[in-house]
N, C-alpha and C. Protein backbone atom coordinates (compact mmCIF):
# COMPACT_ATOMS: atom_id res chain seq x y z
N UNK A 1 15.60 45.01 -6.73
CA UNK A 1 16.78 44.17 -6.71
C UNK A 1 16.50 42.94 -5.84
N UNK A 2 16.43 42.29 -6.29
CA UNK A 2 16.47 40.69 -5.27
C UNK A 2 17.78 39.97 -4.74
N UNK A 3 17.83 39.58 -3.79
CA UNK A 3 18.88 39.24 -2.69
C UNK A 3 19.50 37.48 -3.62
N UNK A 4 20.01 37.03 -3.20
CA UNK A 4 20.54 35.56 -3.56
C UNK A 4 19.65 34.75 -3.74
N UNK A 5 18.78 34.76 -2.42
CA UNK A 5 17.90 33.98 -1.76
C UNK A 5 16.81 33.92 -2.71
N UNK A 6 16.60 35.16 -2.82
CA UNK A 6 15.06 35.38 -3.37
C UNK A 6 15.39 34.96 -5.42
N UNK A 7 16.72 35.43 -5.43
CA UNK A 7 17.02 35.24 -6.72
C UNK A 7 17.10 33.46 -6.89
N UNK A 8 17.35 33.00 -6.08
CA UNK A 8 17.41 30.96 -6.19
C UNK A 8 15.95 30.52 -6.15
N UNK A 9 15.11 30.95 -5.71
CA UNK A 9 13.66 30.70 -5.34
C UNK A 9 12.91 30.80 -6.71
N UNK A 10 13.13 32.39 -7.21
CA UNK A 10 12.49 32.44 -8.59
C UNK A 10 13.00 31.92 -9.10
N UNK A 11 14.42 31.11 -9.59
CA UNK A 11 14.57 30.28 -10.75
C UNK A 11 13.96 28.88 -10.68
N UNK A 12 14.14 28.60 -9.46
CA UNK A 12 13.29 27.08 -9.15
C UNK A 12 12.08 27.63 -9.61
N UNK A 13 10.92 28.30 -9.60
CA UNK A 13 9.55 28.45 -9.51
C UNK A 13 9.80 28.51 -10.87
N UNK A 14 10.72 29.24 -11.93
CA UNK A 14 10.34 29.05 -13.15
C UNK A 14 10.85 28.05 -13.85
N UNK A 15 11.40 27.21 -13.34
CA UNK A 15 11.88 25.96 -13.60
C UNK A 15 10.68 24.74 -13.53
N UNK A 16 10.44 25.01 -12.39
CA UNK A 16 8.63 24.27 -12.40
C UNK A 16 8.00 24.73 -13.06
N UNK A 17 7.73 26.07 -12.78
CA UNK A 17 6.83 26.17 -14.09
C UNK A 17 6.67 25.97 -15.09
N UNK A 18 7.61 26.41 -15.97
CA UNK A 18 8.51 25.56 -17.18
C UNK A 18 8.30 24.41 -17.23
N UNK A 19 8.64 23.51 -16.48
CA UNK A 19 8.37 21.63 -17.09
C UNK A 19 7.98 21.32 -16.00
N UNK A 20 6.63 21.48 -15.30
CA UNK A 20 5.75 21.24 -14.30
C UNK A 20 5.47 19.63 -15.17
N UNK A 21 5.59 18.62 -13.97
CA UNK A 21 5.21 17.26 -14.65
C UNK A 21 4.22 16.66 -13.50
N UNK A 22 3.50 15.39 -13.82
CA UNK A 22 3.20 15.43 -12.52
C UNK A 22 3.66 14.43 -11.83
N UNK A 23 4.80 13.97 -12.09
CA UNK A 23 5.57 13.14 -11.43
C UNK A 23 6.18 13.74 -10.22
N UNK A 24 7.07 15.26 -10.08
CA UNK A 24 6.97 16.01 -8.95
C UNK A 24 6.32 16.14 -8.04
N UNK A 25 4.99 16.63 -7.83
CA UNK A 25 3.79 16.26 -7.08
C UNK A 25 4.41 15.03 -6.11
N UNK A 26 4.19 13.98 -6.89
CA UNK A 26 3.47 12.74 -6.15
C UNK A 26 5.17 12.10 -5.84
N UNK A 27 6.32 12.39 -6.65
CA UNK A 27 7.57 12.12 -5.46
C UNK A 27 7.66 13.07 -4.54
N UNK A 28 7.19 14.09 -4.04
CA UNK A 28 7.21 14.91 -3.31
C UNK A 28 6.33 14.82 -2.12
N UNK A 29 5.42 13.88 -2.14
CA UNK A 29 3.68 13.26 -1.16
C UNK A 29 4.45 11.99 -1.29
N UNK A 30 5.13 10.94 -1.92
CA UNK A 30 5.66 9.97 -1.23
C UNK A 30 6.75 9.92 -0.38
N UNK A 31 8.10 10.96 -0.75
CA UNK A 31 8.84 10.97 0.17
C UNK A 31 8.62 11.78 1.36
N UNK A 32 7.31 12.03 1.88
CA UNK A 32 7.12 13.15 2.93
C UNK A 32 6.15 11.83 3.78
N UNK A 33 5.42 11.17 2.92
CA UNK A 33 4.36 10.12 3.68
C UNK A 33 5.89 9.11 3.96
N UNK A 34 6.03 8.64 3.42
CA UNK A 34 7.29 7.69 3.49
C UNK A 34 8.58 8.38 4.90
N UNK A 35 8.44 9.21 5.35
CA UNK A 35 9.34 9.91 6.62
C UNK A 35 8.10 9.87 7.64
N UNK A 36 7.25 10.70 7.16
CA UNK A 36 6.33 11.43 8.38
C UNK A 36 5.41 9.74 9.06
N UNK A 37 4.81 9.67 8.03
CA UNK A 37 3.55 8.67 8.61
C UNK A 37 3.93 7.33 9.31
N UNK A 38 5.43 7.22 9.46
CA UNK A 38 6.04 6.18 10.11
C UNK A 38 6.57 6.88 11.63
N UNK A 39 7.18 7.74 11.71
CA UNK A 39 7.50 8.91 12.67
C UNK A 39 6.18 9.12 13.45
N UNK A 40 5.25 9.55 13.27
CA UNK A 40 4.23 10.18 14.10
C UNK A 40 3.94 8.35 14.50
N UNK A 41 3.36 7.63 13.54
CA UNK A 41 2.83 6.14 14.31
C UNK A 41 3.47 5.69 15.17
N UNK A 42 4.51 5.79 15.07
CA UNK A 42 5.47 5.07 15.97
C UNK A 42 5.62 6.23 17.59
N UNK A 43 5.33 7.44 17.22
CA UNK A 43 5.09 7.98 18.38
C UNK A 43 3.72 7.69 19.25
N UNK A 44 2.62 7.37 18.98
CA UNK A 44 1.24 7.17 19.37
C UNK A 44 1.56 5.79 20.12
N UNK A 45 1.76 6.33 21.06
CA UNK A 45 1.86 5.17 22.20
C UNK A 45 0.42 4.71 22.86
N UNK A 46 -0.31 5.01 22.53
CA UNK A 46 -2.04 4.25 23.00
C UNK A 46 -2.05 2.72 21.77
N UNK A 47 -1.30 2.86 21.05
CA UNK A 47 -1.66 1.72 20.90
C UNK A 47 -0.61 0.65 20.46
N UNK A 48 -1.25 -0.85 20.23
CA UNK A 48 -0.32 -1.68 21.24
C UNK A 48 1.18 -1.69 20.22
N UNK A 49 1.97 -2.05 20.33
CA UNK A 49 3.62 -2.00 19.93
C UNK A 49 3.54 -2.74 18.45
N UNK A 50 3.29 -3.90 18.64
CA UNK A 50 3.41 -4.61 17.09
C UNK A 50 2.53 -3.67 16.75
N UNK A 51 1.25 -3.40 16.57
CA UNK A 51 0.86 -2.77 15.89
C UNK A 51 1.37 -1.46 15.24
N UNK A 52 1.44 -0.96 15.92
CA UNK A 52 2.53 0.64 15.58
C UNK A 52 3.76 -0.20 14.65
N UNK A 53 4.40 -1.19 14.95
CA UNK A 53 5.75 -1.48 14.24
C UNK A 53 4.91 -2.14 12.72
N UNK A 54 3.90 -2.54 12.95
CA UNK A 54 3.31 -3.34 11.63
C UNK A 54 3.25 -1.81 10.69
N UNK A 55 2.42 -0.91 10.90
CA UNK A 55 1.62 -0.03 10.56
C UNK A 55 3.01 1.14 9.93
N UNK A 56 3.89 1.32 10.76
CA UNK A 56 5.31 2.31 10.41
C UNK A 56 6.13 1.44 9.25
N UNK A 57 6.11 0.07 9.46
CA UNK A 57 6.46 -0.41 8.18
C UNK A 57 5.95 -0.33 7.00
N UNK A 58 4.63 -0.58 6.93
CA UNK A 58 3.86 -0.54 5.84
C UNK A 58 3.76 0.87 5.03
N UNK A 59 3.72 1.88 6.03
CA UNK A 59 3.56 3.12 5.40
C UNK A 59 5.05 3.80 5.01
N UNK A 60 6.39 3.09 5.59
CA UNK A 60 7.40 3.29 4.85
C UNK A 60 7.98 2.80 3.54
N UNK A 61 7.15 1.47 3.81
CA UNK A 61 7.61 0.56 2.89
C UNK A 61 6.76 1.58 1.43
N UNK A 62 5.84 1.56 1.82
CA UNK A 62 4.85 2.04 0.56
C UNK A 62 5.43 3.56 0.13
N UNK A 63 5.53 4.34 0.83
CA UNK A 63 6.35 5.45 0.46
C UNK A 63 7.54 5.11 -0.11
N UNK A 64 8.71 4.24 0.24
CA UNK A 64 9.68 4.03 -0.69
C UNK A 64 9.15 3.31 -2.07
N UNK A 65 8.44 1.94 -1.72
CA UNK A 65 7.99 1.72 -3.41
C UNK A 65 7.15 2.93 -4.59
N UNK A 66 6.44 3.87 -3.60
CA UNK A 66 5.86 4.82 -4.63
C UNK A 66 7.21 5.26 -5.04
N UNK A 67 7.98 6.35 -4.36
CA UNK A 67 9.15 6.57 -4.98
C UNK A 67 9.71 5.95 -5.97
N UNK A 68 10.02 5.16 -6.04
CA UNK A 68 10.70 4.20 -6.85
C UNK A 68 9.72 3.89 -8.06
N UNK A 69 8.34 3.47 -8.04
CA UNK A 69 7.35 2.99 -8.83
C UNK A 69 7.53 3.96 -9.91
N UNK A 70 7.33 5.70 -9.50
CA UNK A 70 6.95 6.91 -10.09
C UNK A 70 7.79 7.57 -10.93
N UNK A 71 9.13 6.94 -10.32
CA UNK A 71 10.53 7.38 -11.50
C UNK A 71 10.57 6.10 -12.47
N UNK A 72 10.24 5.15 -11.74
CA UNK A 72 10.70 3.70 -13.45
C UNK A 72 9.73 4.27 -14.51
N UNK A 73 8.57 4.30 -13.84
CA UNK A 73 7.25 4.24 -14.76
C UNK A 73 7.08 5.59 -15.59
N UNK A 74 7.76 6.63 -14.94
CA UNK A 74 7.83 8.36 -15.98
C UNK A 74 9.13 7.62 -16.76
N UNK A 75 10.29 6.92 -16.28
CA UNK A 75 10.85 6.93 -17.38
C UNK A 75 10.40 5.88 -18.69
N UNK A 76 9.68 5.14 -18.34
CA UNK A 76 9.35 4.27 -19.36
C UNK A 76 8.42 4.90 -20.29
N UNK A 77 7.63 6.01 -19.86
CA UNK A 77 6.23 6.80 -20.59
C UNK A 77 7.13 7.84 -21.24
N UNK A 78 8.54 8.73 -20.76
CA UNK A 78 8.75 9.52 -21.69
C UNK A 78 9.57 8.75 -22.76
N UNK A 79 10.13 7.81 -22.61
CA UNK A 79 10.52 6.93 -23.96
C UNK A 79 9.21 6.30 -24.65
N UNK A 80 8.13 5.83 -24.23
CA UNK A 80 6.72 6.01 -24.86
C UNK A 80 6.26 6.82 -25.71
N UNK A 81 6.39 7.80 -25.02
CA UNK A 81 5.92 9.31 -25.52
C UNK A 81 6.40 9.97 -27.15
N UNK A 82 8.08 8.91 -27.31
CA UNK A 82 8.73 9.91 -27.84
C UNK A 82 8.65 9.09 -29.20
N UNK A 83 8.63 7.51 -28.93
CA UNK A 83 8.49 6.47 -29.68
C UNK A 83 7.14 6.73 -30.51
N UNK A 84 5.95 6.92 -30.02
CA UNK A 84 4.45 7.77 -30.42
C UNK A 84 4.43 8.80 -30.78
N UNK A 85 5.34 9.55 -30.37
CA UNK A 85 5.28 10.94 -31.11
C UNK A 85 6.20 10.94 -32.58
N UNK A 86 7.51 9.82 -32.96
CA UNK A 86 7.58 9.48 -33.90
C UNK A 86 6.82 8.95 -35.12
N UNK A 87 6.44 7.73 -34.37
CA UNK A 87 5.22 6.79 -35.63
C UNK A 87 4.15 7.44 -35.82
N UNK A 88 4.03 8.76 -34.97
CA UNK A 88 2.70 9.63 -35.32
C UNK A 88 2.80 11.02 -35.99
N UNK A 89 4.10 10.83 -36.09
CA UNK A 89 4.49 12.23 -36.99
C UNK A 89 4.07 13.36 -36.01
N UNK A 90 4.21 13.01 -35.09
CA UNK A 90 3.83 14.86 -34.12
C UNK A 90 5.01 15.19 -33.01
N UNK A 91 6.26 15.00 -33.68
CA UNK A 91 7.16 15.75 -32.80
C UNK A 91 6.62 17.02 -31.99
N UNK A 92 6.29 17.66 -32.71
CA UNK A 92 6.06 19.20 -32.07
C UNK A 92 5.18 19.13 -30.63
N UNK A 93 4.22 18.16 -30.69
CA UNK A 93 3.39 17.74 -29.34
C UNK A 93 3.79 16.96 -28.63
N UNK A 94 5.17 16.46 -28.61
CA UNK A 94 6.07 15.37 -27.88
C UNK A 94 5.95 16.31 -26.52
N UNK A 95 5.84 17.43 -26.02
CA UNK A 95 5.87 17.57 -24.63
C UNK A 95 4.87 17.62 -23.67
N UNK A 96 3.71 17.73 -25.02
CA UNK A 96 2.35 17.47 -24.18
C UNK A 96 1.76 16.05 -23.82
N UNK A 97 2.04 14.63 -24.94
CA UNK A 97 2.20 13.67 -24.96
C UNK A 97 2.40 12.87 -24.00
N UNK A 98 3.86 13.85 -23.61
CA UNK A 98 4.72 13.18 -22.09
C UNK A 98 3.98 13.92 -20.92
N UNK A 99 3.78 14.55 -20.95
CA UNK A 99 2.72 15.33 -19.59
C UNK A 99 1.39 14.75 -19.40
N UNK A 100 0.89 14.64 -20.90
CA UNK A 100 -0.69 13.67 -20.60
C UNK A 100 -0.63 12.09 -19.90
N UNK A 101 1.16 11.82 -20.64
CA UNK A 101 1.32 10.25 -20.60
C UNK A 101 1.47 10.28 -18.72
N UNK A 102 2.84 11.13 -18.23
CA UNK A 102 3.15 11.19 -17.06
C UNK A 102 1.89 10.96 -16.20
N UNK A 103 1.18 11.82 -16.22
CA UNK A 103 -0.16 11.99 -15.48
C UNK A 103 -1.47 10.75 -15.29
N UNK A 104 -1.15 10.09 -16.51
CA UNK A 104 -1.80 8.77 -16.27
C UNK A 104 -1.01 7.46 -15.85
N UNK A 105 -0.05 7.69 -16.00
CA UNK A 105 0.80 6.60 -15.11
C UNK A 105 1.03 7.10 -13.75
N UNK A 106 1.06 8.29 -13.68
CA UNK A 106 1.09 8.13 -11.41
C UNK A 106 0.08 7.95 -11.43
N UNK A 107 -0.97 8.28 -11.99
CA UNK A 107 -2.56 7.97 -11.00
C UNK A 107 -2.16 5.82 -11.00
N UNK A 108 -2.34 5.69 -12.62
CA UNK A 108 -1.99 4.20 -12.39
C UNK A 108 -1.15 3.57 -11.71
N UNK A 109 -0.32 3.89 -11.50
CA UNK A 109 1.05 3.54 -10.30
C UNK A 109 0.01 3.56 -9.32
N UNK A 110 -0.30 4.69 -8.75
CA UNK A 110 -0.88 4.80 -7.31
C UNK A 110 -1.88 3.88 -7.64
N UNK A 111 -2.40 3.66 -8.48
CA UNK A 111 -4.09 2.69 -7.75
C UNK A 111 -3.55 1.07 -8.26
N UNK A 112 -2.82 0.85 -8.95
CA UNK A 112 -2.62 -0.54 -9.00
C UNK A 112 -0.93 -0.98 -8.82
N UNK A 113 0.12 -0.71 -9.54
CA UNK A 113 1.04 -1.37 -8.99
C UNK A 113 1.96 -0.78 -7.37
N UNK A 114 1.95 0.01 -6.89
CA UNK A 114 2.20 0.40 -5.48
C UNK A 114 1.16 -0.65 -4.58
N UNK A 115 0.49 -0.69 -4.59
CA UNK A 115 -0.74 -1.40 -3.56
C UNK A 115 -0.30 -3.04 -3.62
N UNK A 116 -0.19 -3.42 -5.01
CA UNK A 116 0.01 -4.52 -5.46
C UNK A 116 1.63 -4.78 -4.64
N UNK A 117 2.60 -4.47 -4.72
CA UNK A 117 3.67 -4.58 -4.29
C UNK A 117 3.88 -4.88 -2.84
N UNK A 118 3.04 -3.63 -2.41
CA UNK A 118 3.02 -3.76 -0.87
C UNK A 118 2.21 -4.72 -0.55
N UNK A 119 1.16 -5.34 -0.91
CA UNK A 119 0.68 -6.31 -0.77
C UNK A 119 1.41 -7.27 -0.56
N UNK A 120 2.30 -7.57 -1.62
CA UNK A 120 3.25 -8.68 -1.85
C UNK A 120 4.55 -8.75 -0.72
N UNK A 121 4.73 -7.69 -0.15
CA UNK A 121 5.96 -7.66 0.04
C UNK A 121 6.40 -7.38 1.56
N UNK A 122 5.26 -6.88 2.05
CA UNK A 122 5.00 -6.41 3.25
C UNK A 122 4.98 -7.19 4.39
N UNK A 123 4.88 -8.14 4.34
CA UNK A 123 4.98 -9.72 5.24
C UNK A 123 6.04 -10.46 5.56
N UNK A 124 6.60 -10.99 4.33
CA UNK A 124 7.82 -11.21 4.14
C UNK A 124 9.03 -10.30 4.79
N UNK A 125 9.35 -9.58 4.16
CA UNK A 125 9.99 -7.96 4.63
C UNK A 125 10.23 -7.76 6.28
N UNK A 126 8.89 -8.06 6.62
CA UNK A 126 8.79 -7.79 8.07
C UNK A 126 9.03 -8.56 9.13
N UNK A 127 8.78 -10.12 8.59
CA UNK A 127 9.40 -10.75 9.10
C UNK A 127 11.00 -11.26 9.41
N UNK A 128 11.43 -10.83 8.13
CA UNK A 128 13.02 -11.09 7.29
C UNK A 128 13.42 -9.84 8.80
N UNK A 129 13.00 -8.22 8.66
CA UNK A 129 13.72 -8.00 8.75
C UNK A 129 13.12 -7.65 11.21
N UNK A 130 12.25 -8.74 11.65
CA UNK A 130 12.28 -8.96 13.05
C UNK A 130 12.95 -10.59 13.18
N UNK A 131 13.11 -10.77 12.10
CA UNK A 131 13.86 -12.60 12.48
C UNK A 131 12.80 -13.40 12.92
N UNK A 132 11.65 -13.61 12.53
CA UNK A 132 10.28 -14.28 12.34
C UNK A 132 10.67 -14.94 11.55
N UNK A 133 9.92 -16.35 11.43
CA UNK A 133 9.89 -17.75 10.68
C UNK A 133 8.27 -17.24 9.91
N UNK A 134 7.96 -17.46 8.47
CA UNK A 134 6.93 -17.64 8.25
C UNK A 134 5.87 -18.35 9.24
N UNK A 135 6.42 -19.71 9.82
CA UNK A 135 5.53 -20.93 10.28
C UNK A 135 4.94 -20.28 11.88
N UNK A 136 5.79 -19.18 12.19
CA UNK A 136 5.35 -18.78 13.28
C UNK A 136 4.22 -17.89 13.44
N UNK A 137 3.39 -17.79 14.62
CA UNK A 137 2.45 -16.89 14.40
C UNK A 137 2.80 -15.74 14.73
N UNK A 138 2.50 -14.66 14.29
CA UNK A 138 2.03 -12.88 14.39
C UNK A 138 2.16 -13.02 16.39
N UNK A 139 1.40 -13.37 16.83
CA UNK A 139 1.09 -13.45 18.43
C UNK A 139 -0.11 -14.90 19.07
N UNK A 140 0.23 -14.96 20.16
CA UNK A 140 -0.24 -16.10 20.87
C UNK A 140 -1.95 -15.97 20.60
N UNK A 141 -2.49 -14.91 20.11
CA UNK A 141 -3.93 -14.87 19.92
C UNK A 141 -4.66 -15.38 18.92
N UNK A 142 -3.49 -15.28 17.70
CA UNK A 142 -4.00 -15.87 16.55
C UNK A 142 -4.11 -17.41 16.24
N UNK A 143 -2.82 -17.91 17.36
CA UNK A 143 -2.27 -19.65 17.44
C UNK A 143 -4.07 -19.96 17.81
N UNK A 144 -4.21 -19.62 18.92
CA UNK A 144 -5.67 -19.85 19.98
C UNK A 144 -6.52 -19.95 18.65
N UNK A 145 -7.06 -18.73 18.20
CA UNK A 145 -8.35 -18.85 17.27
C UNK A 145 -8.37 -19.79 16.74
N UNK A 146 -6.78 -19.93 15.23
CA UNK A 146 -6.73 -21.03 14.55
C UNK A 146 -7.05 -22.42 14.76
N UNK A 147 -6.94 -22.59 16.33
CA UNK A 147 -6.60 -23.71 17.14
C UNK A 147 -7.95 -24.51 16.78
N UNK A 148 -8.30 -25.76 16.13
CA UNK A 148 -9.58 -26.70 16.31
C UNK A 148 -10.24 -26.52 17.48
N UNK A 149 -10.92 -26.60 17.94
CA UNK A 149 -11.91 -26.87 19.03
C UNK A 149 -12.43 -28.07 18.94
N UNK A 150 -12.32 -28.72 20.49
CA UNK A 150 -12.79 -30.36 20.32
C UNK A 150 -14.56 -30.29 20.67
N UNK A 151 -14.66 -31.55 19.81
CA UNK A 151 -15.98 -31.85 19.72
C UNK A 151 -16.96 -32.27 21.34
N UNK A 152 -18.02 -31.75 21.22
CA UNK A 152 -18.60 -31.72 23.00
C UNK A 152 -19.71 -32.38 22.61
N UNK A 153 -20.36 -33.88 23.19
CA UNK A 153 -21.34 -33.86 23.19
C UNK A 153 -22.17 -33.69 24.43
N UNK A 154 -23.33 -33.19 24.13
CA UNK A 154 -24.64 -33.26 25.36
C UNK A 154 -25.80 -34.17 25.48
N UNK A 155 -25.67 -34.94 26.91
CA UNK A 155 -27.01 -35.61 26.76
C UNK A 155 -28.06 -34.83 27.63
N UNK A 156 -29.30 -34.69 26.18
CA UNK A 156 -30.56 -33.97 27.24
C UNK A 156 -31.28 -34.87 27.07
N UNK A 157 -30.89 -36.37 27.87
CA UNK A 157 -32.38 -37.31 27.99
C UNK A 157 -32.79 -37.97 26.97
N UNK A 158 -34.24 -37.58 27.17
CA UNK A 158 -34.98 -38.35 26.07
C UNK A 158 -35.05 -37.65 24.63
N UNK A 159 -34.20 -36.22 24.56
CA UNK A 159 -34.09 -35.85 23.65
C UNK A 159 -32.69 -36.03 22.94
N UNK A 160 -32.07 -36.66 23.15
CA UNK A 160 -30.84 -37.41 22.57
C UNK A 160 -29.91 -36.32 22.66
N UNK A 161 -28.88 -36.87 21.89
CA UNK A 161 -27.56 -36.16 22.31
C UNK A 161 -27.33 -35.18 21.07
N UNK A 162 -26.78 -33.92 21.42
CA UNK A 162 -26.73 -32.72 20.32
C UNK A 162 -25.49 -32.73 20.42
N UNK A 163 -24.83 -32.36 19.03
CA UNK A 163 -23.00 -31.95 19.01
C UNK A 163 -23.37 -30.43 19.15
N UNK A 164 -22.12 -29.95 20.33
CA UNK A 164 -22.41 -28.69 21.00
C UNK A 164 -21.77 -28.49 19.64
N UNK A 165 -20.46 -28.47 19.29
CA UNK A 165 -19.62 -27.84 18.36
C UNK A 165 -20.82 -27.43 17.12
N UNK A 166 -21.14 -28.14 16.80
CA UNK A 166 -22.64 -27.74 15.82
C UNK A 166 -23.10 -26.66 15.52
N UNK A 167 -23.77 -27.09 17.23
CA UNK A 167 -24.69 -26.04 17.55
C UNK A 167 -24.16 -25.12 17.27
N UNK A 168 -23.10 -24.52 18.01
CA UNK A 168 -22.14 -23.10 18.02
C UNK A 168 -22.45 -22.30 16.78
N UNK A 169 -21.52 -23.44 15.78
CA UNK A 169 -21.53 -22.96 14.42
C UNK A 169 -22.95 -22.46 13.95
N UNK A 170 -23.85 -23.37 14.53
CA UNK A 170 -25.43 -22.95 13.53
C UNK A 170 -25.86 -21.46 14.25
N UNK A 171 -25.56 -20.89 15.10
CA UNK A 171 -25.71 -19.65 15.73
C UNK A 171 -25.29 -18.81 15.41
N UNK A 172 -23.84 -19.26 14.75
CA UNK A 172 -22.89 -18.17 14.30
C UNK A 172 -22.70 -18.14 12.98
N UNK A 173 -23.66 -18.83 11.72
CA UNK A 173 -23.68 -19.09 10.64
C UNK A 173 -24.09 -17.87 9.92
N UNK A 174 -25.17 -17.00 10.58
CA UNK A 174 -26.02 -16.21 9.74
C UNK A 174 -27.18 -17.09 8.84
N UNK A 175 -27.56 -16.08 8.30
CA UNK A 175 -29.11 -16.66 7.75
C UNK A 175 -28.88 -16.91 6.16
N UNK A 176 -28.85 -18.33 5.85
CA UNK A 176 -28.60 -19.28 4.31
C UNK A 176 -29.99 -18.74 3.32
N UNK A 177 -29.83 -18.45 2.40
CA UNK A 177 -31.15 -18.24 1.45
C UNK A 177 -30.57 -18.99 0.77
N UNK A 178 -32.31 -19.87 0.09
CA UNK A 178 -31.87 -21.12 -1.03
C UNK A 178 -31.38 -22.11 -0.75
N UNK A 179 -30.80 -22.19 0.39
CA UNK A 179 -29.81 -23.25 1.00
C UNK A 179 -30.36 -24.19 2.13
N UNK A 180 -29.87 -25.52 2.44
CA UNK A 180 -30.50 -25.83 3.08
C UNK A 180 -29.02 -25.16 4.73
């Protein structure tokens, strides 16, 4: 005799089992990365603050767009599925269709439009939502780098005058093949 508990458990398990897709899976690994991997970063206090706030965004942000990516894109493949399984005369394989189809659109979701998004979106977003100006920099370290460096010359004598700025660069060039 099984209790309530145990009786709710086996119907879910044969419910998955039953129409195991693999869209489940992977909303199930985005909404867990999308909570957790922002939570723990943001606890790791060794390292420095923006960073942790850059890094908890990104990995939330990306966990909500997978979410989201993994339900448009199963629903667009089982209306795919069903449209192909018409013009192909194979109703009867319409559920394998949608399981083969499902399965190649999360992998594709995951390797090209999720990445792509966050790419896009992740900057913007972050700034919008700390009240950052595009025109502004990230931190005072990056203003510095960007910053020109003025031109230095040296006189060594009778060997005339060298542009230090040059020089620098020719040190820090690496080695040209083919090139002058």
């Amino acid at each position: 005799m099984l209790t309530p508990l145990q009786k709710k458990f086996k119907d879910l398990c044969m419910y998955l089992g039953s129409n195991n897709k693999a869209l489940y899976g992977a909303l199930t690994i985005a909404a867990s990365k999308g909570v957790l991997r922002p939570t723990f970063t943001m606890m790791d206090k060794k390292q420095d603050r923006d960073s942790r706030i850059y890094t908890a965004f990104r990995e939330g942000l990306t966990g909500a767009v997978a979410f989201v990516s993994y339900l448009a894109t199963d629903a667009v493949v089982e209306k795919l599925a069903t449209v192909l399984a018409k013009k192909t005369n194979h109703l009867k394989e319409l559920h394998k269709m949608q399981s083969t189809l499902s399965l190649i659109t999360v992998s594709l979701t995951a390797l090209f439009i999720i990445p792509g998004i966050c790419n896009m979106a992740t900057k913007p977003l972050l700034n919008f939502f700390r009240g950052k100006k595009d025109n502004q920099p990230q931190n005072p370290v990056s203003a510095a780098v960007n910053k020109p460096q003025p031109v230095k010359t040296v006189n060594f004598g009778n060997y005339g005058r060298m542009n230090v700025y040059h020089m620098n660069n020719f040190y820090n060039s690496g080695m040209q093949i083919g090139g002058v």
